[in-house]
Protein backbone atom coordinates (compact mmCIF):
# COMPACT_ATOMS: atom_id res chain seq x y z
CA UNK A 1 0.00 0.00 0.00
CA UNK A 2 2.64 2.17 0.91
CA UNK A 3 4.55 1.50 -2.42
CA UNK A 4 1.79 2.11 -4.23
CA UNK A 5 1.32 5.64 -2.51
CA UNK A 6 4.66 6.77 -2.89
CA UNK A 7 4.61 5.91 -6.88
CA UNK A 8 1.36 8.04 -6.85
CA UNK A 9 3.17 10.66 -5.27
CA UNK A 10 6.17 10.39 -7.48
CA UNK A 11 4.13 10.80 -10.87
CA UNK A 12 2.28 13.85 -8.91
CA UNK A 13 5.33 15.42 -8.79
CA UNK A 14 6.70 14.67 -12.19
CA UNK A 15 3.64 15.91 -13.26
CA UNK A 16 3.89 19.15 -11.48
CA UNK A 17 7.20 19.36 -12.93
CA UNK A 18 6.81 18.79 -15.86
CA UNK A 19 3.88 21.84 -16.05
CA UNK A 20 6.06 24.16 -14.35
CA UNK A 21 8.67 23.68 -17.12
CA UNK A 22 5.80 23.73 -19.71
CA UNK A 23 4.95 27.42 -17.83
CA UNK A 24 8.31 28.33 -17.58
CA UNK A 25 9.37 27.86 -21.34
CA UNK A 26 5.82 29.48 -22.69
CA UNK A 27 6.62 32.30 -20.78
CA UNK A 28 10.18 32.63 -21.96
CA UNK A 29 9.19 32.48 -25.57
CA UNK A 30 5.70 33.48 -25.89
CA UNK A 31 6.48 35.63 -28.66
CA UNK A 32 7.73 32.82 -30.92
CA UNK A 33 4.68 30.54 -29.79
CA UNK A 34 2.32 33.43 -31.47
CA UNK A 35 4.52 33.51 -34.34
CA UNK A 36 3.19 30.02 -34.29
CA UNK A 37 -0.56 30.66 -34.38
CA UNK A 38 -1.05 31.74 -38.05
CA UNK A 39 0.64 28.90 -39.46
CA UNK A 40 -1.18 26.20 -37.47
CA UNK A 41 -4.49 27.73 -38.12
CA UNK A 42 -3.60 27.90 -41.50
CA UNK A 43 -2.58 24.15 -41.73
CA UNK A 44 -5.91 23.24 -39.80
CA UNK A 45 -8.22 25.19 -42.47
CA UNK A 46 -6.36 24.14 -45.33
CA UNK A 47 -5.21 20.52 -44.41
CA UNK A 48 -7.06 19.03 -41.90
CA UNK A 49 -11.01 20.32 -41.95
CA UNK A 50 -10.93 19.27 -45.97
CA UNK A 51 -10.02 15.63 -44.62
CA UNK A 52 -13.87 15.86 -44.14
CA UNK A 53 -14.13 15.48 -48.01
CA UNK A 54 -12.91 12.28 -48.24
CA UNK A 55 -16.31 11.07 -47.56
CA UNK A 56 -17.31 11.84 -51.17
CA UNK A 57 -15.23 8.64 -52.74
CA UNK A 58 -17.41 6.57 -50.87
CA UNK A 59 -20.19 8.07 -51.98
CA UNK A 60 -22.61 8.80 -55.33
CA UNK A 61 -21.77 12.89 -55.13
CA UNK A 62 -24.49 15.44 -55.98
CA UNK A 63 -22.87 18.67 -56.01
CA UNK A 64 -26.47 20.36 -55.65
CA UNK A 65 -27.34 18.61 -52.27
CA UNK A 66 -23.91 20.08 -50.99
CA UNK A 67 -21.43 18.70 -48.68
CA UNK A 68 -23.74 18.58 -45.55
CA UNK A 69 -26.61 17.05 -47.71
CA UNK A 70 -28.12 13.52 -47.63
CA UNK A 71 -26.05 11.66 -50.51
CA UNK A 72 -26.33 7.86 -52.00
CA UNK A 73 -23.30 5.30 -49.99
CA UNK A 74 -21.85 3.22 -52.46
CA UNK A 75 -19.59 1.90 -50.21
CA UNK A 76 -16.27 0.93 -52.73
CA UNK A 77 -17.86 1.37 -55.88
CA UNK A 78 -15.32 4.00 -57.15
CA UNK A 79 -12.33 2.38 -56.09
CA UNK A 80 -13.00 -0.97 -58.46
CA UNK A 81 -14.14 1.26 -61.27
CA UNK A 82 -10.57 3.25 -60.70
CA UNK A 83 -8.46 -0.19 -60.51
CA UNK A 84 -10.26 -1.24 -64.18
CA UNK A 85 -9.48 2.21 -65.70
CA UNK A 86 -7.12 1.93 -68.29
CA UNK A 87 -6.41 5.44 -67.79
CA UNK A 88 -5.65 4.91 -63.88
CA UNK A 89 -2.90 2.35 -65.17
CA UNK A 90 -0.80 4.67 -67.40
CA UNK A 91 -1.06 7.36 -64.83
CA UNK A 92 0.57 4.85 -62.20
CA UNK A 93 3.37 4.23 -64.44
CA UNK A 94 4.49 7.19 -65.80
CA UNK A 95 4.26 8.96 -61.92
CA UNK A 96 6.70 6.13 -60.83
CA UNK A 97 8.41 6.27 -64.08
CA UNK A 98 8.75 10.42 -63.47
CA UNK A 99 9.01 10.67 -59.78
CA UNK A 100 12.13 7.89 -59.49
CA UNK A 101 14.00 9.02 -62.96
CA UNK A 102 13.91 12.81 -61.65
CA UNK A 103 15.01 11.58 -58.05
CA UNK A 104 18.06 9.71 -59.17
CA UNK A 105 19.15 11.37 -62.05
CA UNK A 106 18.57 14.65 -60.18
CA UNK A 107 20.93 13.06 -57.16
CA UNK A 108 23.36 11.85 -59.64
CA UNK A 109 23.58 15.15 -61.55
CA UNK A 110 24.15 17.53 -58.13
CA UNK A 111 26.71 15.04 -56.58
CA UNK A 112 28.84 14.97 -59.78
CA UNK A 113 28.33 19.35 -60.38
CA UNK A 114 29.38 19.53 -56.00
CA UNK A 115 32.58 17.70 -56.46
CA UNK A 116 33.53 19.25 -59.02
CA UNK A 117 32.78 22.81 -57.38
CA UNK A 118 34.43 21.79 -54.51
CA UNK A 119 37.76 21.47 -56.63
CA UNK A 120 37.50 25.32 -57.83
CA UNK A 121 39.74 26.67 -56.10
CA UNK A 122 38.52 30.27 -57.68
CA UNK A 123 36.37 31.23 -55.01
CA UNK A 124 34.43 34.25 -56.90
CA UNK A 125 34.03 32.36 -60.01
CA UNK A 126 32.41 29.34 -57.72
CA UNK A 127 29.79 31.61 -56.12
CA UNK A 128 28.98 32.78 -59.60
CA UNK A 129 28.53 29.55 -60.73
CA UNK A 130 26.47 28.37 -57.99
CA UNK A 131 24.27 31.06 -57.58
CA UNK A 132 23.64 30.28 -61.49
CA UNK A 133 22.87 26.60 -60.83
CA UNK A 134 20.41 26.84 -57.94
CA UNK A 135 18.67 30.49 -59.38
CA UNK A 136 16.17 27.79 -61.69
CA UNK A 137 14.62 26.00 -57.94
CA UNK A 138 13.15 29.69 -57.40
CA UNK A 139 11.25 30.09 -60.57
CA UNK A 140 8.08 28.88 -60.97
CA UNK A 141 6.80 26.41 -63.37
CA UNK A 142 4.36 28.88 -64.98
CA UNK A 143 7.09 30.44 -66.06
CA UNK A 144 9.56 27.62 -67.12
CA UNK A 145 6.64 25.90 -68.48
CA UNK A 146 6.24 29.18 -70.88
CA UNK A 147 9.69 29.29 -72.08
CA UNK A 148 9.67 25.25 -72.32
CA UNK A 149 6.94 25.13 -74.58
CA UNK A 150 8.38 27.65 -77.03
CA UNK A 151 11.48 26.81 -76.90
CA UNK A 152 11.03 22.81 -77.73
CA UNK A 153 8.16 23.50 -80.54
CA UNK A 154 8.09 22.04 -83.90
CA UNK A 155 8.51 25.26 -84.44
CA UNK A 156 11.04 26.56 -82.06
CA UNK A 157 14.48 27.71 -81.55
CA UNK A 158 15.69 24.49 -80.61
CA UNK A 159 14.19 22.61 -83.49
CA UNK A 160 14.81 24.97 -85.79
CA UNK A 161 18.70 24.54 -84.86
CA UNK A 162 19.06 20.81 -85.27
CA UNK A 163 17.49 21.19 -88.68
CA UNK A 164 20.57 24.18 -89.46
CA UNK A 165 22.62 21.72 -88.49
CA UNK A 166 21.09 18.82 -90.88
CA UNK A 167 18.81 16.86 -88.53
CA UNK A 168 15.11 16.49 -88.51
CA UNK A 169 12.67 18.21 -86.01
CA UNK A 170 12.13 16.23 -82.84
CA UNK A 171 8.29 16.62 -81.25
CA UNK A 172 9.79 16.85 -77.66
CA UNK A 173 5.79 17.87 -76.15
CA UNK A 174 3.83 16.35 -78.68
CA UNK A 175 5.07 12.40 -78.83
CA UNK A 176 4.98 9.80 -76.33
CA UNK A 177 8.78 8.93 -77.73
CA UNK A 178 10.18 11.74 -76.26
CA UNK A 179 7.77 13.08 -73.86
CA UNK A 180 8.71 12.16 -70.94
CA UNK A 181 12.63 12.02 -71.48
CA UNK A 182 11.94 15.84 -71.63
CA UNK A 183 10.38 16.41 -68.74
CA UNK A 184 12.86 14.21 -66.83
CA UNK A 185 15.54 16.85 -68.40
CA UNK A 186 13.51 19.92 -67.78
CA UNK A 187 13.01 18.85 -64.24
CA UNK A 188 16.58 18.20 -63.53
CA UNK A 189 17.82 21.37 -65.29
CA UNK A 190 15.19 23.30 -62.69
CA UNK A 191 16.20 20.83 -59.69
CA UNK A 192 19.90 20.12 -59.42
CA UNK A 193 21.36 23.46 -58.56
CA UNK A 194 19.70 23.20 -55.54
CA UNK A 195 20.66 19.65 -54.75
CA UNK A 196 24.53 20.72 -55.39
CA UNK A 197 24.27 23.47 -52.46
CA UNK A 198 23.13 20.95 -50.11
CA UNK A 199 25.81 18.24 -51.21
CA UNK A 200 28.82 20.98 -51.07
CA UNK A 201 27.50 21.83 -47.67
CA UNK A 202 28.02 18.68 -46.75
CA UNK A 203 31.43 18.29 -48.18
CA UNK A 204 32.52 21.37 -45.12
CA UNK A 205 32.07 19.13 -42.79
CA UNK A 206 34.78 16.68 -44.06
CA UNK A 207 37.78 16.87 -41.76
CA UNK A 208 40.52 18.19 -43.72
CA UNK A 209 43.37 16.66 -42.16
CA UNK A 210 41.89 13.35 -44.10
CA UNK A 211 42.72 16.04 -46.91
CA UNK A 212 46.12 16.94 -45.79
CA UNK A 213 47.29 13.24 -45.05
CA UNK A 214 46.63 11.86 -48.05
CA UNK A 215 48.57 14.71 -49.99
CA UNK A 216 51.27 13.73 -47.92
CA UNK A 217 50.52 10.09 -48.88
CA UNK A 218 50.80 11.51 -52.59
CA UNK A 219 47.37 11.38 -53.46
CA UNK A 220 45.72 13.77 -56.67
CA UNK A 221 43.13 15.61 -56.74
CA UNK A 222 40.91 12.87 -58.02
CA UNK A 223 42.00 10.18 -55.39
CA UNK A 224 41.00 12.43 -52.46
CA UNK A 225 37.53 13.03 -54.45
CA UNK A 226 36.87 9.96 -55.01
CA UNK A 227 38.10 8.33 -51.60
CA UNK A 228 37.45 11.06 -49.22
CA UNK A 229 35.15 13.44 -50.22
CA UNK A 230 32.59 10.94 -52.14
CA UNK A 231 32.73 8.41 -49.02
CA UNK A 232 31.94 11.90 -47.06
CA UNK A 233 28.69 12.42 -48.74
CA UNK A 234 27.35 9.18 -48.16
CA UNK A 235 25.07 9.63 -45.08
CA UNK A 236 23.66 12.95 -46.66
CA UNK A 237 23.20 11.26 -49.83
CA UNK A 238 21.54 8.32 -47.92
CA UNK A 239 19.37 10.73 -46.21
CA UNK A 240 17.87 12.63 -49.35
CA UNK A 241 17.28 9.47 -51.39
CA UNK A 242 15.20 7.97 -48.33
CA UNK A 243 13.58 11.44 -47.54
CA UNK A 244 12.81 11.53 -51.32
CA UNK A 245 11.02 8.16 -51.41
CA UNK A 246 8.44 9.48 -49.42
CA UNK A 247 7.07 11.82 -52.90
CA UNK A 248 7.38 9.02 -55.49
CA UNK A 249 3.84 9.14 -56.20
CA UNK A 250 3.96 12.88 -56.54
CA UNK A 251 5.42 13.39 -60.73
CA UNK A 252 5.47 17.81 -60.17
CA UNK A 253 1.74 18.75 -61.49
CA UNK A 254 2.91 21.94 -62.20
CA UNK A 255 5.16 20.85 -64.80
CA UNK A 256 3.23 18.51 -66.45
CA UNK A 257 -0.09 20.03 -66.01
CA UNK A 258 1.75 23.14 -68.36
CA UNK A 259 3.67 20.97 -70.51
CA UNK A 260 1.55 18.21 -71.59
CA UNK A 261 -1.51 17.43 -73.84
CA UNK A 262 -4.29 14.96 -74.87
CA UNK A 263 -1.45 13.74 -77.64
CA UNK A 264 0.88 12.77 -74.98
CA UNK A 265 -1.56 11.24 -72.43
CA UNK A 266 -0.41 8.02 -72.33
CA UNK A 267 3.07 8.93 -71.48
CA UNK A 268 2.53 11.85 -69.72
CA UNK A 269 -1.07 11.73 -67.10
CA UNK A 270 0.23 11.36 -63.82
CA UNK A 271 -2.17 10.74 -60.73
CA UNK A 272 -2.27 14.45 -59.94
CA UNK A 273 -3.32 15.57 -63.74
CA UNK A 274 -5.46 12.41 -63.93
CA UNK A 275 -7.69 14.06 -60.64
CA UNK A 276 -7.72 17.18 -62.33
CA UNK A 277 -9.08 15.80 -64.95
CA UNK A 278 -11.97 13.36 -63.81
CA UNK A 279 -12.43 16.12 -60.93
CA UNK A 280 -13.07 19.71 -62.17
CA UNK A 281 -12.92 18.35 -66.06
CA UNK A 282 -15.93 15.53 -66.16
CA UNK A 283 -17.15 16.96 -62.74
CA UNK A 284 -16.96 13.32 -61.29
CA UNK A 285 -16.10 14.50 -57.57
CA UNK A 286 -16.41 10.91 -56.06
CA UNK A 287 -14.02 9.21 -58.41
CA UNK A 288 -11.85 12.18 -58.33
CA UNK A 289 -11.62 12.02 -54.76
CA UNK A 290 -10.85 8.12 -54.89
CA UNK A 291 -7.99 8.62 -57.00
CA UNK A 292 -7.11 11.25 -54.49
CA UNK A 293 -7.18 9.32 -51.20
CA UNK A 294 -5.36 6.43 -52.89
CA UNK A 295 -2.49 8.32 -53.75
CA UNK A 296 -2.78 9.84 -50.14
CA UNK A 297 -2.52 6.39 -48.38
CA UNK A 298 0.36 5.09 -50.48
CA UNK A 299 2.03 8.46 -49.71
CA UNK A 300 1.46 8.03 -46.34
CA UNK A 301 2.73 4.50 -46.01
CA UNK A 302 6.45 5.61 -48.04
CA UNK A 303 6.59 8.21 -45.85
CA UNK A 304 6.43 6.08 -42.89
CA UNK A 305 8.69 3.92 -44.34
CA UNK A 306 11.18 6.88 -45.18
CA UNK A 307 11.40 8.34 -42.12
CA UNK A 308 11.49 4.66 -40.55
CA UNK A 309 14.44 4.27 -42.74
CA UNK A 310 16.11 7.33 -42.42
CA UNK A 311 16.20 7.12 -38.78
CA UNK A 312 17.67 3.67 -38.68
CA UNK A 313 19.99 4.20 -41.58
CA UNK A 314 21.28 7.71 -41.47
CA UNK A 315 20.74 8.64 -38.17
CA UNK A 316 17.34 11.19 -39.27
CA UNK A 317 14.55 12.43 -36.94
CA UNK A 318 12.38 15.08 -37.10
CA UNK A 319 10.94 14.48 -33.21
């Protein structure tokens, strides 16, 4: 009895502490707790009250009886009409397709641009160059999707080039040959500069008497690259490949929603255009929302698995 009164006790008073430190740091930084406020309320009107939605895919959706309003349950109806859409199938392939060809070739493309960076030893000429390389991440795909399509036309400068030069016009937006290979290219043009900062950031934090003993061990310039610096990179590498697996199902609607068209559909409808399409298109809200929450639960399962990964692997958390 008495053992059982003193643990009571003891979580009373952990309790209590706990509170008073809870007090303690509130009061302390108030101010950055309000700067808080707008961005959670935010996140709750804009992310978490539309999870109400979600509803609809199991459900025959009249837009006139409204969201409140008594609607037909047809339980998983729209979920084995989206499995036997032909249309559901391309769009699963070419987002994997997209998604894991921009990851890698995007990874590949920033390590090789950081290590060579790293070996300019012509310090204003490298912050030239990067600030060129990572300038593209800050423009918007409105924009780039603009220049894109007039620049890779039938019609355009780059077309009109190779045939100067003797070739034939390539239809880089307007066949499923080279479709996607372009966006793939567009995506890592716009991508890798930022990449390459976060890779040569990570190269500082090499010890550089690994540097200085293998000079004395006569090593070149490409021997400590290759056996100290790329080794280096490894856990930061590690840990943007697994925190990247968690937006494989997520092929940039931006781009491809201004870059594509019904000729290039089969190549280029990825699950985001595809619930654009059956959504606000063909004003089919429940099947649209299906495809939706699908792509939501597989997201949410790499995720898991990501961060799971990360963790164990690279030494990652986020709480």
């Amino acid at each position: 009895m008495n053992g059982a009164t003193g643990t009571l006790n003891t979580g009373r008073k952990n309790k209590g502490k706990i509170l008073w430190r809870l007090k303690r740091d509130f009061k302390s930084n108030y101010a950055l707790y309000f700067m808080l406020l707008l961005p959670l309320v935010i996140l709750i009107i804009y992310n978490y009250i539309p999870l109400y939605g979600l509803k609809i895919a199991f459900q025959r959706f009249k837009p006139a009886a409204g969201m409140f309003g008594e609607q037909e349950f047809v339980g998983l109806k729209w979920f084995k009409y989206l499995f036997a859409m032909e249309d559901f199938k391309y769009a699963i392939r070419n987002t994997l397709v997209l998604a894991i060809s921009k990851m890698f070739i995007t990874m590949l493309v920033a390590i090789i641009f950081a290590l060579l960076l790293n070996e300019m030893k012509h310090m204003r000429l490298k912050r030239i160059i990067q600030t060129s390389l990572y300038l593209p991440h800050f423009i918007s795909w409105i924009i780039l999707a603009g220049i894109f399509v007039d620049l890779l036309s039938i019609n355009g400068p780059l077309n009109r080039l190779i045939m100067f030069l003797g070739g034939s016009a390539i239809p880089f937006l307007s066949s499923n040959d080279y479709f996607q290979q372009t966006i793939v290219a567009t995506d890592v043009w716009k991508e890798f500069g930022f990449g390459t900062i976060i890779y040569l950031a990570a190269v500082t934090g090499i010890d550089q008497e690994l540097y200085e003993a293998a000079e004395i061990d006569g090593a070149n310039r490409w021997k400590k690259a290759l056996n100290i610096t790329l080794p280096g990179m490894i856990p930061i590498i590690s840990l943007m490949a697994l925190l990247n697996i968690g937006g494989v199902l997520s092929g940039n609607f931006d781009q491809v929603f201004n870059m594509y068209s019904p000729i290039v559909y089969r190549t280029g409808d990825i699950l985001d255009t595809l619930v654009y399409r059956i959504g606000l298109v063909n004003f089919n809200f429940s099947l649209s929302t299906a495809v939706g929450l699908f792509r939501a639960l597989v997201g949410l399962v790499l995720i898991g698995i990501s961060y799971g990964s990360s963790y164990k692997f690279a030494g990652y958390r986020i709480f």
